[in-house]
C-alpha atoms as a PDB file:
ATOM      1  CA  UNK A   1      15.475 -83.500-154.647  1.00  0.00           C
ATOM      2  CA  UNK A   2      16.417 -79.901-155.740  1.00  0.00           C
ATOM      3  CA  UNK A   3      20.206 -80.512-154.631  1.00  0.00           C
ATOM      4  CA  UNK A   4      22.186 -79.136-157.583  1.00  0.00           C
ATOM      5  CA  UNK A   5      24.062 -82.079-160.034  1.00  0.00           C
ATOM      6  CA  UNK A   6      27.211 -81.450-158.790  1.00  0.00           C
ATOM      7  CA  UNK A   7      26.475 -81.811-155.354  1.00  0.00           C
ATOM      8  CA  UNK A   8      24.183 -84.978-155.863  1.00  0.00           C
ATOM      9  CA  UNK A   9      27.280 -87.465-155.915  1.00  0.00           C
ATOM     10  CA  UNK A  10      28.296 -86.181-152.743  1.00  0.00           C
ATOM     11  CA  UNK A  11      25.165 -85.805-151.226  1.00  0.00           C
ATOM     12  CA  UNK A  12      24.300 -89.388-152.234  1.00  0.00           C
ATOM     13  CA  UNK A  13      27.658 -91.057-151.225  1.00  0.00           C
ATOM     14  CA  UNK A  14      27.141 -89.006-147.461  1.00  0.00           C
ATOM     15  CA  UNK A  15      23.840 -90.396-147.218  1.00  0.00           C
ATOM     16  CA  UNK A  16      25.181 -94.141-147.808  1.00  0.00           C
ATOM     17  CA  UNK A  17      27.911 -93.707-145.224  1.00  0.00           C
ATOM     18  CA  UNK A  18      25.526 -91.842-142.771  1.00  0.00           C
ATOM     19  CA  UNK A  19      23.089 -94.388-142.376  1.00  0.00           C
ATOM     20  CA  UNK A  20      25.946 -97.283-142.284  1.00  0.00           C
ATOM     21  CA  UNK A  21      27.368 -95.601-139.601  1.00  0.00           C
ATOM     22  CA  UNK A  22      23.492 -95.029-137.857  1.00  0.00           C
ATOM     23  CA  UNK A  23      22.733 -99.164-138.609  1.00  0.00           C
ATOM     24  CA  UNK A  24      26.298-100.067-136.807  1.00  0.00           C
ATOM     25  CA  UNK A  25      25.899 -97.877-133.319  1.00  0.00           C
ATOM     26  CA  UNK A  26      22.245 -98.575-133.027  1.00  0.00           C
ATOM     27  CA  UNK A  27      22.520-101.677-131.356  1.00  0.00           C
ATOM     28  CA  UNK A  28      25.817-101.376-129.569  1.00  0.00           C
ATOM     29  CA  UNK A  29      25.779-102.009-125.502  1.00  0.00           C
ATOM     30  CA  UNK A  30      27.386 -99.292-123.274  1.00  0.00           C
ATOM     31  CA  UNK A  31      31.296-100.955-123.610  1.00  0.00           C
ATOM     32  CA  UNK A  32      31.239-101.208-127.161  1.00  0.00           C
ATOM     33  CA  UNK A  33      31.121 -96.981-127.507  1.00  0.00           C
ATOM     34  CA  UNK A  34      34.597 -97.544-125.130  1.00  0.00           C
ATOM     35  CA  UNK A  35      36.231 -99.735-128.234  1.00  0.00           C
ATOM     36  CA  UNK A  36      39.777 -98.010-129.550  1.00  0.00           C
ATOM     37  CA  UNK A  37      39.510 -97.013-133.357  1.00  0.00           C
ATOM     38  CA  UNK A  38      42.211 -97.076-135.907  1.00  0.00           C
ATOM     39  CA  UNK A  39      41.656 -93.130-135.490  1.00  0.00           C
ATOM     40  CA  UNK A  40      44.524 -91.980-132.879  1.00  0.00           C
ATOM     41  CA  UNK A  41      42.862 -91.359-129.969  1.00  0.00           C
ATOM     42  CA  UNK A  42      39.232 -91.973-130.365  1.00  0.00           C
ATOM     43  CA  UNK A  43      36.953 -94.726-129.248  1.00  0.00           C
ATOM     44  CA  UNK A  44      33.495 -95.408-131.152  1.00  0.00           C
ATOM     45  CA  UNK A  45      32.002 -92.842-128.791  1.00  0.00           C
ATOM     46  CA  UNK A  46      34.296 -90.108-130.021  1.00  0.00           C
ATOM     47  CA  UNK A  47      33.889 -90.832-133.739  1.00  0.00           C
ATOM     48  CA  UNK A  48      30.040 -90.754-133.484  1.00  0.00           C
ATOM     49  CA  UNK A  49      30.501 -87.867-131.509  1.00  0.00           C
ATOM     50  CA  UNK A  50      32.639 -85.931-134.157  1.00  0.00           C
ATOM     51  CA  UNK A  51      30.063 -86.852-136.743  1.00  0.00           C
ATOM     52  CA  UNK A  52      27.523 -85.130-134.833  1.00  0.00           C
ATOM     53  CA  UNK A  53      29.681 -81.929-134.140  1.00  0.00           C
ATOM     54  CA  UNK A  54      30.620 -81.543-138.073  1.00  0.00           C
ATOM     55  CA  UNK A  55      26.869 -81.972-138.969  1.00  0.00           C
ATOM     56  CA  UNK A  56      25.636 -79.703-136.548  1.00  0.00           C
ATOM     57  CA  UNK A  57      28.317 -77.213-137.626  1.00  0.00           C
ATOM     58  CA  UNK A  58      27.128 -77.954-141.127  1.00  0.00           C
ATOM     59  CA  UNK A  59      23.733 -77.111-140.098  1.00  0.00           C
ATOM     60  CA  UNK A  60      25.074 -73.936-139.108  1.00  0.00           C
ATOM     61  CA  UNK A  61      24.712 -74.690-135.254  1.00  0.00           C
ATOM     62  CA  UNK A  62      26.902 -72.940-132.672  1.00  0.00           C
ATOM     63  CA  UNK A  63      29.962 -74.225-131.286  1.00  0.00           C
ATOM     64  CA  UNK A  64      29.981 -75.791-128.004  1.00  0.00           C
ATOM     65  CA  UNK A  65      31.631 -73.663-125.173  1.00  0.00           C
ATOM     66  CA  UNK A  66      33.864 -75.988-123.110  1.00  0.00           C
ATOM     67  CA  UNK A  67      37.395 -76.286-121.905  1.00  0.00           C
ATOM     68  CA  UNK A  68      39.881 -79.357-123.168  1.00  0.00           C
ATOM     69  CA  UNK A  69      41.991 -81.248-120.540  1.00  0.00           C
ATOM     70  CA  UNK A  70      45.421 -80.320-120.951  1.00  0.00           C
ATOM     71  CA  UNK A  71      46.443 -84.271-121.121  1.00  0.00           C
ATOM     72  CA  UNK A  72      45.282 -85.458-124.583  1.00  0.00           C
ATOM     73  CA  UNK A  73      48.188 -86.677-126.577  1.00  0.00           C
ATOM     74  CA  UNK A  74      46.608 -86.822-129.793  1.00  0.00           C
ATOM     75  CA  UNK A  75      45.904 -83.090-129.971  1.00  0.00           C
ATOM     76  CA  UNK A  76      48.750 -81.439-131.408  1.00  0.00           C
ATOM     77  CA  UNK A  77      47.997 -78.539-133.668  1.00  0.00           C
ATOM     78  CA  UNK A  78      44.915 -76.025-134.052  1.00  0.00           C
ATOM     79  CA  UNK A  79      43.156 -77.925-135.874  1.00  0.00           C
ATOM     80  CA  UNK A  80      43.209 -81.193-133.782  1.00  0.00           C
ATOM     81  CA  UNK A  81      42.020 -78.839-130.781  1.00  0.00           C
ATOM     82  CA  UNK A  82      39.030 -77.445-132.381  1.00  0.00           C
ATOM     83  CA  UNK A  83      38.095 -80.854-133.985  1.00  0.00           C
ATOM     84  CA  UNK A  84      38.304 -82.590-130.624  1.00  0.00           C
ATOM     85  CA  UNK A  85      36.005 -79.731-129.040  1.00  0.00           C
ATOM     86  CA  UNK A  86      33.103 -81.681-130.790  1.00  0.00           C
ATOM     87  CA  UNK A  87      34.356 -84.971-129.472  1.00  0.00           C
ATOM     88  CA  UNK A  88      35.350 -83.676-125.981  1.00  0.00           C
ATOM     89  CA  UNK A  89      31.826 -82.243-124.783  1.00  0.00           C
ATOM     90  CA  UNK A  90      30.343 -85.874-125.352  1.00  0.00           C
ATOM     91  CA  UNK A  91      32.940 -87.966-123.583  1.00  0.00           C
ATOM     92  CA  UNK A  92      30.563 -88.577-120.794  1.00  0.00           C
ATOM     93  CA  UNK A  93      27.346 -89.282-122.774  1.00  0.00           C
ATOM     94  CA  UNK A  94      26.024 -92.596-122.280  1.00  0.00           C
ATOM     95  CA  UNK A  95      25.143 -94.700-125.535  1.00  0.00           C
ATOM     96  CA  UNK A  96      21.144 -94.164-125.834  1.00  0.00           C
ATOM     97  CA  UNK A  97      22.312 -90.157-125.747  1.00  0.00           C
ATOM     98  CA  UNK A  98      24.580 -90.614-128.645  1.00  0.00           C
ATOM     99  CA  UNK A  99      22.383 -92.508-130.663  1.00  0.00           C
ATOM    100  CA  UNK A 100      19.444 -90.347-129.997  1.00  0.00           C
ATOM    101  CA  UNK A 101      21.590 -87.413-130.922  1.00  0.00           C
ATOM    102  CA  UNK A 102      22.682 -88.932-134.028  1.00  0.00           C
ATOM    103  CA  UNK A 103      19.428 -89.752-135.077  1.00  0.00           C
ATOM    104  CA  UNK A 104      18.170 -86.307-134.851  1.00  0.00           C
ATOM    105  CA  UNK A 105      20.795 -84.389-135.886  1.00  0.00           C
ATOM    106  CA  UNK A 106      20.591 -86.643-139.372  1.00  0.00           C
ATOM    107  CA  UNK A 107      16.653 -86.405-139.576  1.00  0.00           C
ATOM    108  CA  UNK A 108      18.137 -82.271-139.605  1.00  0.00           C
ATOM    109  CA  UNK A 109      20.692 -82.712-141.997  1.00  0.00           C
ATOM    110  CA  UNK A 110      18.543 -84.607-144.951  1.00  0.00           C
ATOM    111  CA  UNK A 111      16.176 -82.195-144.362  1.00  0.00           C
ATOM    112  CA  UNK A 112      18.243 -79.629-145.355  1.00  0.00           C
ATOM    113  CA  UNK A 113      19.677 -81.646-148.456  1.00  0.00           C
ATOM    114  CA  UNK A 114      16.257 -82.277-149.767  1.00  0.00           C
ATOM    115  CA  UNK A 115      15.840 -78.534-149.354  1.00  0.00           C
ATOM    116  CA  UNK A 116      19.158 -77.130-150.890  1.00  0.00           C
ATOM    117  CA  UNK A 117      18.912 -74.613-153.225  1.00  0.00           C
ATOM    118  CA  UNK A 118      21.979 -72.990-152.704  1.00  0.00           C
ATOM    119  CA  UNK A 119      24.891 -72.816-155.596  1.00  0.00           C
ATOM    120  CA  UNK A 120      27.796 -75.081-155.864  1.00  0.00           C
ATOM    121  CA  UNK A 121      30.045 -72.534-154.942  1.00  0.00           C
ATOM    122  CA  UNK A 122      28.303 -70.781-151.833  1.00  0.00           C
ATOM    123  CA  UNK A 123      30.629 -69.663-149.293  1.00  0.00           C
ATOM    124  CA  UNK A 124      29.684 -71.439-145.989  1.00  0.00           C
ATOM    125  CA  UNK A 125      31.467 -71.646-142.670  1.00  0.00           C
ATOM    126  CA  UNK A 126      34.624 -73.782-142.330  1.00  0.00           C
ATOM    127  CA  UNK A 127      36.935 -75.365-139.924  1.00  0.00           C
ATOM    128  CA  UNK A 128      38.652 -72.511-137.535  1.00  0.00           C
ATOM    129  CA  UNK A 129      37.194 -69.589-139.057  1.00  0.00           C
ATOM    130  CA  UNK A 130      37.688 -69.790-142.527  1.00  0.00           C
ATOM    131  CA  UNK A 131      35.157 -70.369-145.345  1.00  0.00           C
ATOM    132  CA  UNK A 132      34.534 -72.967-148.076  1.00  0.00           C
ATOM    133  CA  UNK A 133      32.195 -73.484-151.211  1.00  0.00           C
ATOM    134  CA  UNK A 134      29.388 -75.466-151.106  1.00  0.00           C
ATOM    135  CA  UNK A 135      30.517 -78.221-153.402  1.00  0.00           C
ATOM    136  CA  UNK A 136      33.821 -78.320-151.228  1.00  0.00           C
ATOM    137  CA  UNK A 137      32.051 -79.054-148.044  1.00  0.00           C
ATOM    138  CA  UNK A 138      29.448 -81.624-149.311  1.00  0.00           C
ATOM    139  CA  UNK A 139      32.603 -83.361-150.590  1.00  0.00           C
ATOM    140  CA  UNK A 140      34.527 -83.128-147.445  1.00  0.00           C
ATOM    141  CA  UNK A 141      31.665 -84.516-145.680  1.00  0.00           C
ATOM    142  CA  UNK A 142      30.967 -87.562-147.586  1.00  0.00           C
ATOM    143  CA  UNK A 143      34.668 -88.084-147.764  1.00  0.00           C
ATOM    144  CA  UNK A 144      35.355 -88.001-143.857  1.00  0.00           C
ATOM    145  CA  UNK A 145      31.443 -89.963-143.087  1.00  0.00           C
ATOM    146  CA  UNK A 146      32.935 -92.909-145.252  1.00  0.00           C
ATOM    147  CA  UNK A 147      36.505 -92.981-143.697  1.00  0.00           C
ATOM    148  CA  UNK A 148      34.790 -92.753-140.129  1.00  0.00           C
ATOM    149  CA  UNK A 149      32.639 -95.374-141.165  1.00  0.00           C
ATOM    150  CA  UNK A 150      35.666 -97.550-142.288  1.00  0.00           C
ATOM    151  CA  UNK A 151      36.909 -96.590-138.681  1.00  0.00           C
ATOM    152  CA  UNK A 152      33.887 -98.300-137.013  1.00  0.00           C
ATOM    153  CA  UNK A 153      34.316-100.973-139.293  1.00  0.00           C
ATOM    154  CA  UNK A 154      37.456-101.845-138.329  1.00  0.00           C
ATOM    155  CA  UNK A 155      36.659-101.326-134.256  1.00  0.00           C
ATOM    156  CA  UNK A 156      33.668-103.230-133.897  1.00  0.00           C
ATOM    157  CA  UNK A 157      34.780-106.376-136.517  1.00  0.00           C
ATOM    158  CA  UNK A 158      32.036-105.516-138.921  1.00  0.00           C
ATOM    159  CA  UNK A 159      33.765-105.380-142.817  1.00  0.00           C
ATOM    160  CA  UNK A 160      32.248-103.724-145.349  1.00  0.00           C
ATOM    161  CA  UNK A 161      31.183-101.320-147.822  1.00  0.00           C
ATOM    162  CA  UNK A 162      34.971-100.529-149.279  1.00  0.00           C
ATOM    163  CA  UNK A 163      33.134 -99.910-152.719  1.00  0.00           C
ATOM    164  CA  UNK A 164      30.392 -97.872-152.001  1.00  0.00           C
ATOM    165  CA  UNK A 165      29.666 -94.260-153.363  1.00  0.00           C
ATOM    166  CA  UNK A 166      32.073 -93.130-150.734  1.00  0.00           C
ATOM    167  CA  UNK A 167      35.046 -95.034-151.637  1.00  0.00           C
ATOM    168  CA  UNK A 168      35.041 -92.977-154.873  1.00  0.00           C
ATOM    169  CA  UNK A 169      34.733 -90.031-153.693  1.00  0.00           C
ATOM    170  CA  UNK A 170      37.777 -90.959-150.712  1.00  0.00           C
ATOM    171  CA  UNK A 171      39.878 -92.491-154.250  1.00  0.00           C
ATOM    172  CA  UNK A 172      39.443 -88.611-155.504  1.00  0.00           C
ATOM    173  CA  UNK A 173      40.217 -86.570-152.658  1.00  0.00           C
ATOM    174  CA  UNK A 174      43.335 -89.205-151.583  1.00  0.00           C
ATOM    175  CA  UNK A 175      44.243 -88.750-155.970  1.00  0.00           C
ATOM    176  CA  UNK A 176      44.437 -85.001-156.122  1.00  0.00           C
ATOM    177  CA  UNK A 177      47.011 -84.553-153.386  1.00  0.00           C
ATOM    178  CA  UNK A 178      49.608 -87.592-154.475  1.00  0.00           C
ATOM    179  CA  UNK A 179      51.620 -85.278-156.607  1.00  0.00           C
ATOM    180  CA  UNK A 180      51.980 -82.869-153.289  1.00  0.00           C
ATOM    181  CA  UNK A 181      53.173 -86.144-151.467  1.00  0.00           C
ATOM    182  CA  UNK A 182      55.425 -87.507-154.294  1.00  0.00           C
ATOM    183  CA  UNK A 183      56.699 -83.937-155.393  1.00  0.00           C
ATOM    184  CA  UNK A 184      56.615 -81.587-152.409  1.00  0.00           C
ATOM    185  CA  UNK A 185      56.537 -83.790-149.278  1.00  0.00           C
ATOM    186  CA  UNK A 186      58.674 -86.748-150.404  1.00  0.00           C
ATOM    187  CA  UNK A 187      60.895 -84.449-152.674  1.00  0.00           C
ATOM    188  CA  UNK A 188      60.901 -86.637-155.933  1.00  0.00           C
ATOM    189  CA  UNK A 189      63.475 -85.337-158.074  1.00  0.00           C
ATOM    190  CA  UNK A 190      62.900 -83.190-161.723  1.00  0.00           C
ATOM    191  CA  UNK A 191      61.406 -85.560-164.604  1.00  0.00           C
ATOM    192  CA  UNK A 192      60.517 -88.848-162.621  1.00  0.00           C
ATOM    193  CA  UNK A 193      57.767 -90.676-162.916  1.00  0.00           C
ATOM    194  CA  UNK A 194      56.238 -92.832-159.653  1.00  0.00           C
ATOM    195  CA  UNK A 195      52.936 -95.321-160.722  1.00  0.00           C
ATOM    196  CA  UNK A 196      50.522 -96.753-158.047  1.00  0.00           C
ATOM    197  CA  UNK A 197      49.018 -99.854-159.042  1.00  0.00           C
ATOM    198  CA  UNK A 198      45.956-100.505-156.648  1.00  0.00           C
ATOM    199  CA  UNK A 199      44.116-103.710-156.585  1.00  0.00           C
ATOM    200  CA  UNK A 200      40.909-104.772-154.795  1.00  0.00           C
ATOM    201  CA  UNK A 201      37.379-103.335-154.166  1.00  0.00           C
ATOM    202  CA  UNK A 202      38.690 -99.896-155.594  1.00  0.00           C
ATOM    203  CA  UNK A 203      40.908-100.297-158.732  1.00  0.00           C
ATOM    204  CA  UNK A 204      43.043 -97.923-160.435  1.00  0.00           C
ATOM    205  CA  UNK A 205      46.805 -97.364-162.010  1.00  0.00           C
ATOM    206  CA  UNK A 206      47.651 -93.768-161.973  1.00  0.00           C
ATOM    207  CA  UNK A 207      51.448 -91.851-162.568  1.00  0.00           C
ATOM    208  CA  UNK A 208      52.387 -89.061-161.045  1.00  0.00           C
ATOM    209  CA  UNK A 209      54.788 -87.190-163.183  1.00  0.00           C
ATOM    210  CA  UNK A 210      57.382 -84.861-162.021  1.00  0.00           C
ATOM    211  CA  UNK A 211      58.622 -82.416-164.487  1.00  0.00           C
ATOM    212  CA  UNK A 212      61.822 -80.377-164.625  1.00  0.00           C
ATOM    213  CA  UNK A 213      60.573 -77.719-162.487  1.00  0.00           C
ATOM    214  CA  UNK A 214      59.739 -80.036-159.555  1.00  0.00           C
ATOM    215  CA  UNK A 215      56.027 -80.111-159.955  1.00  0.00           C
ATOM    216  CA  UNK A 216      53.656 -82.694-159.898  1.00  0.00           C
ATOM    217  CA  UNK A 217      50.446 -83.952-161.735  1.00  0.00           C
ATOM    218  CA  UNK A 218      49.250 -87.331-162.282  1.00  0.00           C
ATOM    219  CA  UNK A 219      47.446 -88.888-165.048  1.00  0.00           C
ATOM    220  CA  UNK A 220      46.035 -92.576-166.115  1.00  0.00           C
ATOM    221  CA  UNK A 221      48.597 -93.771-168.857  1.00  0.00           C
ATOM    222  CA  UNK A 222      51.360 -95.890-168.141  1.00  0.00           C
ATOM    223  CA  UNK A 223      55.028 -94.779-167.309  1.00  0.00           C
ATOM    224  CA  UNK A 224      57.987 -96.571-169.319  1.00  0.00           C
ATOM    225  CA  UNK A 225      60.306 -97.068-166.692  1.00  0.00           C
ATOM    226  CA  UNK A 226      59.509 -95.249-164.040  1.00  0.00           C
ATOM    227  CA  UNK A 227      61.501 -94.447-161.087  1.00  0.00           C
ATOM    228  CA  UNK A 228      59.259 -96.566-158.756  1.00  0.00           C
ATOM    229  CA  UNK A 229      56.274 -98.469-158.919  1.00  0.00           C
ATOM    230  CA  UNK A 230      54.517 -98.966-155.459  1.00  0.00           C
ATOM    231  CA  UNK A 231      51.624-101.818-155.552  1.00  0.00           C
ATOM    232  CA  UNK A 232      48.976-102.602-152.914  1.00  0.00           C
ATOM    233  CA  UNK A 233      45.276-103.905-152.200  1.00  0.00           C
ATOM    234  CA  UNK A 234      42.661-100.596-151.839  1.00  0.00           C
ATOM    235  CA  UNK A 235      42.370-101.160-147.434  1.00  0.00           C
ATOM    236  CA  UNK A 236      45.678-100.925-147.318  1.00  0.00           C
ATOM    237  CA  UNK A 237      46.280 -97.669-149.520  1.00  0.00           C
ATOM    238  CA  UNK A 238      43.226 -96.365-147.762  1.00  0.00           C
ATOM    239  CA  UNK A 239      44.951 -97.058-143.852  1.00  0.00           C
ATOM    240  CA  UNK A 240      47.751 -95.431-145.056  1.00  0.00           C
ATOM    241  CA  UNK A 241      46.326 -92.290-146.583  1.00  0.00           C
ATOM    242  CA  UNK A 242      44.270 -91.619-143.747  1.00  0.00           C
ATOM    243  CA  UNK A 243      47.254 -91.760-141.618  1.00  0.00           C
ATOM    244  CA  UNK A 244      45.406 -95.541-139.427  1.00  0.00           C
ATOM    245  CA  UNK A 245      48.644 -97.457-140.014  1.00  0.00           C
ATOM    246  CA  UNK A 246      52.246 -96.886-140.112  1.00  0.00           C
ATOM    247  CA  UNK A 247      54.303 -98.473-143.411  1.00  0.00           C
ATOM    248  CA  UNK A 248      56.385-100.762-141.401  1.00  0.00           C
ATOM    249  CA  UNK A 249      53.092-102.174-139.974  1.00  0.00           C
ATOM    250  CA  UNK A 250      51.956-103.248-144.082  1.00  0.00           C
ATOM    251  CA  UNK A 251      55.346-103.739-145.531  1.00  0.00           C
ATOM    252  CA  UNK A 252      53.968-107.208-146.299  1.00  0.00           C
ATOM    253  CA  UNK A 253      51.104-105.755-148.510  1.00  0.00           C
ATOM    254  CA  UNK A 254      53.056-103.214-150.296  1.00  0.00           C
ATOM    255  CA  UNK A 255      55.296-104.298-153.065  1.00  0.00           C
ATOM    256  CA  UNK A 256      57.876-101.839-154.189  1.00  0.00           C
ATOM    257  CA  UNK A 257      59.807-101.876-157.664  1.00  0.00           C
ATOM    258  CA  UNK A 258      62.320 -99.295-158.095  1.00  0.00           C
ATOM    259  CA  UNK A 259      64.366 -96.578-155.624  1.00  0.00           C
ATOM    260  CA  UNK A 260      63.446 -97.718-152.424  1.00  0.00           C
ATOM    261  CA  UNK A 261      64.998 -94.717-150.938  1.00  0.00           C
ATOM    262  CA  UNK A 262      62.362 -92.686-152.764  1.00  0.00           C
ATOM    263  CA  UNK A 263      59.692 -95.495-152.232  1.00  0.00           C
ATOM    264  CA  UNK A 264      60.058 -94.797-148.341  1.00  0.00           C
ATOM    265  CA  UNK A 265      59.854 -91.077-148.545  1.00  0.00           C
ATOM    266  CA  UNK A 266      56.668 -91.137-150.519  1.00  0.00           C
ATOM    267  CA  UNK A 267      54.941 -93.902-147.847  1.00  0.00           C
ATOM    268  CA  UNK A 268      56.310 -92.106-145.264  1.00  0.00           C
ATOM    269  CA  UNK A 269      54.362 -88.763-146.280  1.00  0.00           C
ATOM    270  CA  UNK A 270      51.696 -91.068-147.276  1.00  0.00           C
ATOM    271  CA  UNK A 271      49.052 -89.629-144.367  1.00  0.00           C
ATOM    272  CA  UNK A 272      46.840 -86.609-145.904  1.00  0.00           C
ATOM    273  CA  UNK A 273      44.615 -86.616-143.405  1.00  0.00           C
ATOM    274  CA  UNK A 274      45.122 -84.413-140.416  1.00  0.00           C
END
């Protein structure tokens, strides 16, 4: 494979998820595509369908020209609207379409990643207009196949895979925005320190430090004493940060030590993905 090392991870990790996600539709019968997700607003049908859209987009397809209904509560913002465009068009598709669809569009898409040349940092197309290196949108990808997958998971009462390449690459992407959520969104005040202790599949104890100018960074050692320690299993941190559960709904799996005035800001702004 000529895919450059820092894209392998990603590319490998995508390619896990991808064919997870492939093995779990195959042999589902017309109602099962109907099935509600833990993604607001989306059945299986719509998840597959969004997988298709991003990989087509990613294989530098055109969009699809089509109108949304006025009525769908779950599209609130700019972003929601063009993601749902994907989704939209293939409401009607029966289940041998999707998975045929699927099927092809990946045979596409690892032909292009045994193929890739290009440089990490390539600028390529990105959501609504705006552009993104290469490195950034392999990453993305892998990160949002895995989550999806967890999605279907969930849906059609098939567990698994909460360790695989993916997981790692999710535990990154959901780590380099917690000292937004602790700092910015949940307004943590100057020089406090908040540790997450996660347990399960997926295991790691990181701090995120706020200093006296109100930023945020996080690190691996321990804090002495710091101003709340929030403790959970790796599903549940995972449901949360992807935005699939509500913190009143998991109060019994998260154990809080600490201000619990900050502890509930921080959960509530817990949700990083749009």
């Amino acid at each position: 494979m000529t895919v450059h090392p820092s894209l392998q991870p990603y590319a490998d990790a995508w390619t896990h998820s991808i064919e997870a996600i492939s093995e779990l539709v195959q042999p589902l019968v017309e109602g099962e595509w109907n099935r509600a997700t833990p993604c607001p607003g989306w059945s299986v049908r719509d998840i597959v369908s969004h997988i298709i859209g991003m990989e087509c987009e990613m294989l530098g397809d055109p969009r699809p020209i089509h109108s949304l209904p006025r009525d769908l509560y779950h599209v609130r913002s700019d972003f929601a609207r063009y993601m749902e465009m994907q989704v939209d068009v293939r409401r009607h598709h029966t289940g041998p379409e999707m998975t045929a669809e699927l099927e092809y569009t990946l045979i596409r898409r690892a032909r292009r990643l045994r193929n890739e040349n290009r440089s990490p940092d390539t600028l390529i197309r990105a959501p609504l207009g705006a552009e993104q290196s290469l490195e950034l949108a392999y990453r993305m990808r892998a990160f949002d196949v895995w989550c999806h997958e967890q999605d279907l998971r969930t849906a059609l009462g098939v567990p698994g895979n909460l360790d695989s390449p993916g997981a790692y690459v999710a535990r990154d992407n959901f780590l380099a925005v917690l000292p937004k959520v602790v700092a910015k969104d949940a307004g943590a005040p100057p020089n406090t320190a908040v540790v997450f202790d996660i347990h399960g599949p997926v295991e790691f104890l990181r701090t995120v430090r706020v200093d006296a100018a109100g930023r945020g960074t996080v690190d691996g050692a321990p804090s002495l004493g710091p101003a709340v320690t929030i403790a959970t299993d790796w599903e549940t941190y995972v449901r949360l940060a992807c935005g699939r559960v509500r913190p009143a709904a998991v109060a019994d799996r998260v154990k809080v030590e600490g201000d619990e005035e900050l502890a509930a800001a921080i959960l509530a702004s817990f949700a990083v993905t749009p």
